[in-house]
C-alpha atoms as a PDB file:
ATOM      1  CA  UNK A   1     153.842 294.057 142.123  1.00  0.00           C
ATOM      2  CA  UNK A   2     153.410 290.800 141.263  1.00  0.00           C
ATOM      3  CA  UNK A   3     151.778 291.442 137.751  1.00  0.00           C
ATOM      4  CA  UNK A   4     154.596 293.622 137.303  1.00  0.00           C
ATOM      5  CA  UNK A   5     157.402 291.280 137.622  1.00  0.00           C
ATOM      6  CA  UNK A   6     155.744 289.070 135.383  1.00  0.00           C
ATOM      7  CA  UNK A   7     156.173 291.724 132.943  1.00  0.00           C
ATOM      8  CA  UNK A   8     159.118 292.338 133.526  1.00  0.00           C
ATOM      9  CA  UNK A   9     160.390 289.254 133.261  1.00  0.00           C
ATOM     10  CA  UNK A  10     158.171 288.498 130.244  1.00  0.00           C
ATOM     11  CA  UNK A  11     160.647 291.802 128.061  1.00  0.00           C
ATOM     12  CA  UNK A  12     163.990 290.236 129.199  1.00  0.00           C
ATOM     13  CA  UNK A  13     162.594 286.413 128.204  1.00  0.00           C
ATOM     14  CA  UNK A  14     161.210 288.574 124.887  1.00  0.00           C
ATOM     15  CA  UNK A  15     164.482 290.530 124.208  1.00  0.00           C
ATOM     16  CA  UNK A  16     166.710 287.599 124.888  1.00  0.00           C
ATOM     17  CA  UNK A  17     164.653 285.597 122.271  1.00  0.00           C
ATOM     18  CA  UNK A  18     164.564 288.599 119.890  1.00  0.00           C
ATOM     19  CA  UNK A  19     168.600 288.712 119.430  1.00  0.00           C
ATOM     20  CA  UNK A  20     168.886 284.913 118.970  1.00  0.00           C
ATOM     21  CA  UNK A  21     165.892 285.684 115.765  1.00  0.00           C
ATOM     22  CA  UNK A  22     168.510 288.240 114.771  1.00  0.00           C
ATOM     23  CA  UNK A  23     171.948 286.564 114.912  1.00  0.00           C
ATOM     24  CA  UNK A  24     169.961 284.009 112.788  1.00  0.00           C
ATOM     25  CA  UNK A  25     168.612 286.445 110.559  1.00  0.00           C
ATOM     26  CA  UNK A  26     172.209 287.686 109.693  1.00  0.00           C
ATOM     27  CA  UNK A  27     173.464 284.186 109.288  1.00  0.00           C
ATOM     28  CA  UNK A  28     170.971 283.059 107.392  1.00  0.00           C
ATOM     29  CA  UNK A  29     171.572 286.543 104.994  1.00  0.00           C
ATOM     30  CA  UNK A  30     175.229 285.783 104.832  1.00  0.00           C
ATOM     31  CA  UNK A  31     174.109 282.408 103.478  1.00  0.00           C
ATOM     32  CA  UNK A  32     172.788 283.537 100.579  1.00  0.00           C
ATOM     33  CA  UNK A  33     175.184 285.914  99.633  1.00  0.00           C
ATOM     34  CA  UNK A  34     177.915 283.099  99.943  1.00  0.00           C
ATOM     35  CA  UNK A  35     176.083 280.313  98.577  1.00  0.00           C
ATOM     36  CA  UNK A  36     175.507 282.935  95.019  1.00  0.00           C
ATOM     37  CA  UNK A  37     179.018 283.535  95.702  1.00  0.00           C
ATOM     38  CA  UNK A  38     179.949 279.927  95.381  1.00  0.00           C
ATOM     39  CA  UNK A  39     178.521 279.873  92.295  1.00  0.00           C
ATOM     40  CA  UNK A  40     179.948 282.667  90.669  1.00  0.00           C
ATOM     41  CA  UNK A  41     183.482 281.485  91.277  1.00  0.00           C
ATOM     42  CA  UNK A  42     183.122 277.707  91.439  1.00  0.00           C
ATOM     43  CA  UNK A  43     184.401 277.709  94.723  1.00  0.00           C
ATOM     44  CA  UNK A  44     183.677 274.193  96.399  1.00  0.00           C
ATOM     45  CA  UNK A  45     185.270 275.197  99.644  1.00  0.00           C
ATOM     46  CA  UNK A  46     182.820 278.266 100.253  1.00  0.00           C
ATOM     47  CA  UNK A  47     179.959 276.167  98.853  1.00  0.00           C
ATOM     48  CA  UNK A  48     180.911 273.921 101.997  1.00  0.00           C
ATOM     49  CA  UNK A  49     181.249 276.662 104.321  1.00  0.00           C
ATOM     50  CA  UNK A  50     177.642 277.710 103.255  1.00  0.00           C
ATOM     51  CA  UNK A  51     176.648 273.991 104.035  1.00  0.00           C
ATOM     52  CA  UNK A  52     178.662 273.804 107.266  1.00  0.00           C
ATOM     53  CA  UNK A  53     176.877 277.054 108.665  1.00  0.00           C
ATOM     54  CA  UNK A  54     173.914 275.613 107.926  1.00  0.00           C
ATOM     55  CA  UNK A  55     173.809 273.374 111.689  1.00  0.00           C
ATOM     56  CA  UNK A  56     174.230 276.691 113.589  1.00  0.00           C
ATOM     57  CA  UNK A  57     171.317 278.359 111.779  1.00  0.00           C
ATOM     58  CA  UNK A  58     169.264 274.957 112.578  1.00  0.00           C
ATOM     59  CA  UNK A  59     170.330 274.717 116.014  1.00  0.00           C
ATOM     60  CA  UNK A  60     169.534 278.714 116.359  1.00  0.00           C
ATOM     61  CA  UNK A  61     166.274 277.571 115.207  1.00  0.00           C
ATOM     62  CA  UNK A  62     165.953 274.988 117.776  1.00  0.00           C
ATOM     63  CA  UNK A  63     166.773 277.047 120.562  1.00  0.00           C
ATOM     64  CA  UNK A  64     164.151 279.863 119.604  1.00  0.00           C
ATOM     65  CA  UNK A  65     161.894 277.125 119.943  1.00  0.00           C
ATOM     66  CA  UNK A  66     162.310 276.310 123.126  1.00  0.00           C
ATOM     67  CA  UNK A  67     162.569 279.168 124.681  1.00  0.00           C
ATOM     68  CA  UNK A  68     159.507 281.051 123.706  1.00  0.00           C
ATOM     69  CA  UNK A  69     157.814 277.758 124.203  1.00  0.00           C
ATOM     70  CA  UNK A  70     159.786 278.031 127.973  1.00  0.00           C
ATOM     71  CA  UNK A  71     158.343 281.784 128.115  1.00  0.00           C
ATOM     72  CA  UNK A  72     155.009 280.802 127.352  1.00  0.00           C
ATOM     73  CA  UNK A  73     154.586 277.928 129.856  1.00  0.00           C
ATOM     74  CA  UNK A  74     156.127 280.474 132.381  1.00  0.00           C
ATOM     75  CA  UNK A  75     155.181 283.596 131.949  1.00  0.00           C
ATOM     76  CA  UNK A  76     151.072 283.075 130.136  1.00  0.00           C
ATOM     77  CA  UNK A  77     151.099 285.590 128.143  1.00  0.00           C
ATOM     78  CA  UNK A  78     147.975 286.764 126.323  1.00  0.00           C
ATOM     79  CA  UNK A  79     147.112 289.656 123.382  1.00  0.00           C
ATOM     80  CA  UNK A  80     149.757 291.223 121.983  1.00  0.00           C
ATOM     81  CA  UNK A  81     152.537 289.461 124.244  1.00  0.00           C
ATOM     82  CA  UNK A  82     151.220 286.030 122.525  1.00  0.00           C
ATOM     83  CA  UNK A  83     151.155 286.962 119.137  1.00  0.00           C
ATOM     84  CA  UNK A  84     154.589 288.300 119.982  1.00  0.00           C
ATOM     85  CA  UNK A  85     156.057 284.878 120.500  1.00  0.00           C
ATOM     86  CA  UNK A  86     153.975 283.138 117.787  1.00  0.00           C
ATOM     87  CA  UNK A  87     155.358 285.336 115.649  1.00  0.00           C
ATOM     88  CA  UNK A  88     159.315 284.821 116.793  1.00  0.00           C
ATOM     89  CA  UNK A  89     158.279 281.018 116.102  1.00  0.00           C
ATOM     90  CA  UNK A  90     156.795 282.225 112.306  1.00  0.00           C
ATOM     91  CA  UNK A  91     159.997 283.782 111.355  1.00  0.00           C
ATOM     92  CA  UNK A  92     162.635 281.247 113.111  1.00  0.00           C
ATOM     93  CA  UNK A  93     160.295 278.583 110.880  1.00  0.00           C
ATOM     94  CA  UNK A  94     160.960 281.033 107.662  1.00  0.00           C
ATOM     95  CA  UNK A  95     164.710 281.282 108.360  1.00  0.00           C
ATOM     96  CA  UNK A  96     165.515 278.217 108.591  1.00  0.00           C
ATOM     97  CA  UNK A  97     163.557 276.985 105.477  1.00  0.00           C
ATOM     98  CA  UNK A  98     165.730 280.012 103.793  1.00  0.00           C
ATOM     99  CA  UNK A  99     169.241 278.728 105.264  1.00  0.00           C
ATOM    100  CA  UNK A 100     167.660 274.963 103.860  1.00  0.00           C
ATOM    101  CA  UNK A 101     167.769 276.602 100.172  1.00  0.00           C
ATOM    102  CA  UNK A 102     170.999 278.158 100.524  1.00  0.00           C
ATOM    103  CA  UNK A 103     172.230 275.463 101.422  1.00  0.00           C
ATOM    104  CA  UNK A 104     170.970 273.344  98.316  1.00  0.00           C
ATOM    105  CA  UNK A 105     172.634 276.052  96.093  1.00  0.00           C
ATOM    106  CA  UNK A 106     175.735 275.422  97.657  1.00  0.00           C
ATOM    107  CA  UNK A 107     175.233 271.426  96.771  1.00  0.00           C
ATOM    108  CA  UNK A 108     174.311 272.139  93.289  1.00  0.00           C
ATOM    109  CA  UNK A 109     177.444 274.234  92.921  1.00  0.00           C
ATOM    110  CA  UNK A 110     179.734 270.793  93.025  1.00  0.00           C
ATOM    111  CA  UNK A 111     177.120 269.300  90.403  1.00  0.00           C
ATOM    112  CA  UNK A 112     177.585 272.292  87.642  1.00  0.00           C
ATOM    113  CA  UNK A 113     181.777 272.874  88.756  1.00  0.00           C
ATOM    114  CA  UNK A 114     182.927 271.325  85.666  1.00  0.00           C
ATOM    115  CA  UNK A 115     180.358 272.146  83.206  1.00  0.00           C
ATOM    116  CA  UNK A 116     180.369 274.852  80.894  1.00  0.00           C
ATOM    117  CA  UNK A 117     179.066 278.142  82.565  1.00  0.00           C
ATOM    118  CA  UNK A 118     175.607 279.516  80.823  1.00  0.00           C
ATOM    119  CA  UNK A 119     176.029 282.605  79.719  1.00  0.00           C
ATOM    120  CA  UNK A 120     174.990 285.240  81.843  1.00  0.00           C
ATOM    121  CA  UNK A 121     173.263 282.935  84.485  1.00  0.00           C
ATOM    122  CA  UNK A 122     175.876 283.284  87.143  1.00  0.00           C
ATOM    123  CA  UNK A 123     175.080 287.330  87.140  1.00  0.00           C
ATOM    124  CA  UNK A 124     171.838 286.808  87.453  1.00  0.00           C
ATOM    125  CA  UNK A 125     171.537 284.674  89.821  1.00  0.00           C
ATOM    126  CA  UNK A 126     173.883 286.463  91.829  1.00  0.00           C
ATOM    127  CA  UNK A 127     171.465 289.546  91.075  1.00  0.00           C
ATOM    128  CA  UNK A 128     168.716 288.080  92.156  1.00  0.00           C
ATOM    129  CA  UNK A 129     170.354 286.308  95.378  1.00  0.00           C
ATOM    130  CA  UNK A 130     170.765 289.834  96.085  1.00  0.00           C
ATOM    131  CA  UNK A 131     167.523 291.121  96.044  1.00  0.00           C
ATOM    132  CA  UNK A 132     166.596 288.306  98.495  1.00  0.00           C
ATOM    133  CA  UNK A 133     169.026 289.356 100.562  1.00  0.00           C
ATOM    134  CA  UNK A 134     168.397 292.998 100.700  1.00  0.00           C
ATOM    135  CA  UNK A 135     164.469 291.946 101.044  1.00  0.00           C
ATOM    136  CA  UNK A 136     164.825 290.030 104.261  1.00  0.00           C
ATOM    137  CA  UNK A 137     167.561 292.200 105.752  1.00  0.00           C
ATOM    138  CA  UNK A 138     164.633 295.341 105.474  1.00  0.00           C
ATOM    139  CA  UNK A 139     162.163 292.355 107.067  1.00  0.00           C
ATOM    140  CA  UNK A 140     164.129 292.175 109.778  1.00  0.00           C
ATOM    141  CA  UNK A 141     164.920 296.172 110.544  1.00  0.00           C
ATOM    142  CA  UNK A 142     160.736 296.082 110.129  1.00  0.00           C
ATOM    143  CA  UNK A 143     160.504 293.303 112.957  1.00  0.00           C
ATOM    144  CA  UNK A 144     162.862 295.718 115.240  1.00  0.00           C
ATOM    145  CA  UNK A 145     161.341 298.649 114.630  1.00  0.00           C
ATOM    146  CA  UNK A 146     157.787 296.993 114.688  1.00  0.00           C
ATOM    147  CA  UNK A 147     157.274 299.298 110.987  1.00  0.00           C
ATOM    148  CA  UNK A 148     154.750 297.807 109.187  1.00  0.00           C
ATOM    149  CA  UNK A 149     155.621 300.247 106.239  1.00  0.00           C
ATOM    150  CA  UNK A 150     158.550 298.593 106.212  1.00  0.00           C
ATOM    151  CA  UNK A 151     157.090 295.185 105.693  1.00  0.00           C
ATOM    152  CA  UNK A 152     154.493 296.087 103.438  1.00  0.00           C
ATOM    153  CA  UNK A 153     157.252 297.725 100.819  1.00  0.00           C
ATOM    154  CA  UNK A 154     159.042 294.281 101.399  1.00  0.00           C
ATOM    155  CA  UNK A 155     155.655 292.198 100.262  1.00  0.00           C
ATOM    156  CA  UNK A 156     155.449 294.025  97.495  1.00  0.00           C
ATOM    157  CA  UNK A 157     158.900 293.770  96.510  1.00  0.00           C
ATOM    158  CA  UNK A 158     158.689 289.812  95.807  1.00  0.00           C
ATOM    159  CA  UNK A 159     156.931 290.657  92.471  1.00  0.00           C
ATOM    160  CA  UNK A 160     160.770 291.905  91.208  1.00  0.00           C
ATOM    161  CA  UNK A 161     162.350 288.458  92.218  1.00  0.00           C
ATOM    162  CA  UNK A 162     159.462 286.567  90.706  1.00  0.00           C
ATOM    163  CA  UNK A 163     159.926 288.805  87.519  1.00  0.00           C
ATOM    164  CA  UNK A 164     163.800 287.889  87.754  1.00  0.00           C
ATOM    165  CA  UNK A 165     163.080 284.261  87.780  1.00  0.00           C
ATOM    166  CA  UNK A 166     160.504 283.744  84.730  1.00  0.00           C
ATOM    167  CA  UNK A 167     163.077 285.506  82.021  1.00  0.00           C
ATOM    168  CA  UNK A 168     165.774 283.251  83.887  1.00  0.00           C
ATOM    169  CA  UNK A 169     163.769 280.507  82.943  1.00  0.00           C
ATOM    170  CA  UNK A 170     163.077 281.672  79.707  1.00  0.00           C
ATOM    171  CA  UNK A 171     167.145 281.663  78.929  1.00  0.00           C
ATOM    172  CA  UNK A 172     167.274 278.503  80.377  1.00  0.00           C
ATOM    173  CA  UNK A 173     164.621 276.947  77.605  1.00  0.00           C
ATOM    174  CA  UNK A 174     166.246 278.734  75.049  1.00  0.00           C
ATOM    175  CA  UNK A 175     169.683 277.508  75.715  1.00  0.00           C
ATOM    176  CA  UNK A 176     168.042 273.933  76.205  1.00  0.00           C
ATOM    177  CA  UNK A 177     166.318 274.131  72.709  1.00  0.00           C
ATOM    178  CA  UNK A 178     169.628 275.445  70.976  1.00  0.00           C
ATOM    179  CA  UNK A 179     172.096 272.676  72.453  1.00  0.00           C
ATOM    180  CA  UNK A 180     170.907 269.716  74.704  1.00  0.00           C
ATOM    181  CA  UNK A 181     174.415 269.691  75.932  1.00  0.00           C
ATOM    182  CA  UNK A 182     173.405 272.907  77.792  1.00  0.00           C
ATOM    183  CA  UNK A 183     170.024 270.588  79.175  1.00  0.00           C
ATOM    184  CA  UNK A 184     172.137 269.208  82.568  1.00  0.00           C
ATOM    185  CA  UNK A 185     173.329 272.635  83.923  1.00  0.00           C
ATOM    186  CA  UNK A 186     170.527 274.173  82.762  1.00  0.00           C
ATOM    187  CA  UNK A 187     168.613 271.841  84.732  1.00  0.00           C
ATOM    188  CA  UNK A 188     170.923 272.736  87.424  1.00  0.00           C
ATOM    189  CA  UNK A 189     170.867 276.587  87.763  1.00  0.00           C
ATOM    190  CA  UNK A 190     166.911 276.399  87.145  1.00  0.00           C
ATOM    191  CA  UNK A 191     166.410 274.705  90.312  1.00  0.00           C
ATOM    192  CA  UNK A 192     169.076 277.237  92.056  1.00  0.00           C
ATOM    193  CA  UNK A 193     167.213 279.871  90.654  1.00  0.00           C
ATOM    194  CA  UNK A 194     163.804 278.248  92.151  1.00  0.00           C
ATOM    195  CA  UNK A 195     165.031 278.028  95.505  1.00  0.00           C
ATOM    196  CA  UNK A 196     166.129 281.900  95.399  1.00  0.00           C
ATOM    197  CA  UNK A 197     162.495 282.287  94.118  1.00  0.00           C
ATOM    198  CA  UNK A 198     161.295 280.477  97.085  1.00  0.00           C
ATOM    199  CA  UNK A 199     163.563 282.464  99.550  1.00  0.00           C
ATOM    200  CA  UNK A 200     161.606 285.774  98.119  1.00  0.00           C
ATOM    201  CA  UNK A 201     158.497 283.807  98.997  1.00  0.00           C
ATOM    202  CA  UNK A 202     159.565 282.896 102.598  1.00  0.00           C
ATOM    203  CA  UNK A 203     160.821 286.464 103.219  1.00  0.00           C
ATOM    204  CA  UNK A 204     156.923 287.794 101.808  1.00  0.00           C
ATOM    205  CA  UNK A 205     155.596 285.555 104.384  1.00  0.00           C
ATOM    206  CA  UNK A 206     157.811 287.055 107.330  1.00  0.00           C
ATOM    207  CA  UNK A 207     156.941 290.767 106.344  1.00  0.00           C
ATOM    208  CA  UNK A 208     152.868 289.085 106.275  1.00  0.00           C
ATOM    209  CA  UNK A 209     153.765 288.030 109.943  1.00  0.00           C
ATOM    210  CA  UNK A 210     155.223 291.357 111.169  1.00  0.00           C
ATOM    211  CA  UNK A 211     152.883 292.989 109.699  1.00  0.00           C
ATOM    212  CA  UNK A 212     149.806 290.974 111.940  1.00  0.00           C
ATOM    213  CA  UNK A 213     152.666 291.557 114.847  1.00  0.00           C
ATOM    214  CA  UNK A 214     152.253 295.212 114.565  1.00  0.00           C
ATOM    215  CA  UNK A 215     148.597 295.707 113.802  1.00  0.00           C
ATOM    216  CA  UNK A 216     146.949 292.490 114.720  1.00  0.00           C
ATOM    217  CA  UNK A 217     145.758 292.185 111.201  1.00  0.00           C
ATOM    218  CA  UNK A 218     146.646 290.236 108.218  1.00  0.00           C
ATOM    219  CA  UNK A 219     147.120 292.114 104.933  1.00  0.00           C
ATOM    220  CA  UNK A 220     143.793 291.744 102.950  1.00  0.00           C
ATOM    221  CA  UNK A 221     145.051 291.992  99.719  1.00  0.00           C
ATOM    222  CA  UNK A 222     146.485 289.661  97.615  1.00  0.00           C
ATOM    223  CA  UNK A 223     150.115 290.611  97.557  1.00  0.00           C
ATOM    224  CA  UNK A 224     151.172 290.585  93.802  1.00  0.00           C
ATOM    225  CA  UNK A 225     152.553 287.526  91.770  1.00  0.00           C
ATOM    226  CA  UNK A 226     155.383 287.365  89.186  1.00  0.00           C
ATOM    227  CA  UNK A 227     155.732 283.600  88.717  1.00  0.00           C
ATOM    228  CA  UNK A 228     154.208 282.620  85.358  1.00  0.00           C
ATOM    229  CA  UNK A 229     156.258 279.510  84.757  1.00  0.00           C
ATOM    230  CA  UNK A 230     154.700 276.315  83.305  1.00  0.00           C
ATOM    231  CA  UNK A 231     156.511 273.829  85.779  1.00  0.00           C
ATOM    232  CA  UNK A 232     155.859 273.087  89.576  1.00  0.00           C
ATOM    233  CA  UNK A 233     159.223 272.216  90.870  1.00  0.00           C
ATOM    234  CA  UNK A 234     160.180 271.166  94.269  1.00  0.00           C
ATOM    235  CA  UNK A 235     163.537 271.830  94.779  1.00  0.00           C
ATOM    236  CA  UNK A 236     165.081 269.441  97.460  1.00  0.00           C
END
């Protein structure tokens, strides 16, 4: 009986912890979306939504944290149980990291407000914000319905956003060489388009984590690579 109400008690500390991972997961999703948005239309006052919402995705983040580190002081789990709850901490980690470089999208909006838009870069970014989007939004039906399927198409979809992002940065070279004036925003929208590049990444590594949830294993191969670009960049 005893062993039992520990169980018990383990699912409800579990579940409770598992809706908090997705009310993030859909804020952190909207965030994207909006911060693209933001660019699109120049709209300062979205960008700063996008950066408001930001603190409740953080403080979503902290309170995941303590309370499967709460549920594993209380309730020791072991096995699959464990590597339940390490993995909750895994993808609160990614999420937040995501909802970081939304956020910095939204702050290089103000910088590029007044400049000349570059030809077709809002689209595609916007495109390719979109593909993020979609990609973590299947990661996290794959985490509910423990489908490793699921995850694995997800891993393999990354190579589309990296593919997105090297003839992005191809434009952006060629507009650089044709007119320096374009070198500042260009500047600009490369970085925006690294940290979408960055959210595919993060999202890959979530699917990699629900993917040892479900089957105790990590993928063994490789997933595939897109990113061919010259430059390291560490976008803030």
């Amino acid at each position: 009986m005893i062993d039992q109400h520990i169980s018990s008690a383990y699912d409800r500390d579990l579940e409770a912890i598992t809706t908090l991972i997705m009310k993030m997961g859909g804020l952190v999703e909207e965030a994207i979306l909006l911060a693209a948005q933001s660019l699109a239309d120049r709209d300062l006052e979205l960008a700063e939504k996008v950066r408001k919402a930001d603190k409740v995705i953080d403080a979503l983040e902290l309170q995941i944290n303590e309370d499967a580190a709460r549920t594993i002081a209380l309730r020791a789990p072991v096995s699959k149980d464990l590597r339940a709850l390490l993995t909750v901490l895994r993808l609160a980690a990614s999420l937040e990291r995501i909802g970081d470089y939304a956020k910095n999208i939204a702050k290089r909006t103000s910088a590029v407000v007044d400049m000349p838009p570059v030809s077709g870069a809002d689209v595609a970014l916007r495109r390719m914000a979109r593909e993020v989007q979609a990609m973590l939004k299947d990661t996290l039906d794959a985490y509910m319905r423990y489908d490793a399927d699921l995850a694995e198409d997800v891993r393999q979809r990354d190579q589309e956003v990296d593919q997105m992002y090297n003839a992005l940065f191809r434009e952006f070279l060629t507009f650089m060489m044709e007119d320096p004036r374009n070198i500042t925003a260009c500047m600009h929208l490369h970085f925006m388009a690294k940290n979408i590049e960055r959210m595919g990444d993060l999202t890959t590594n979530m699917s990699e984590q629900i993917i040892y949830l479900v089957t105790g294993e990590m993928p063994e191969e490789a997933r595939p690579k897109g990113d061919k670009t010259p430059f390291v960049t560490d976008p803030e």
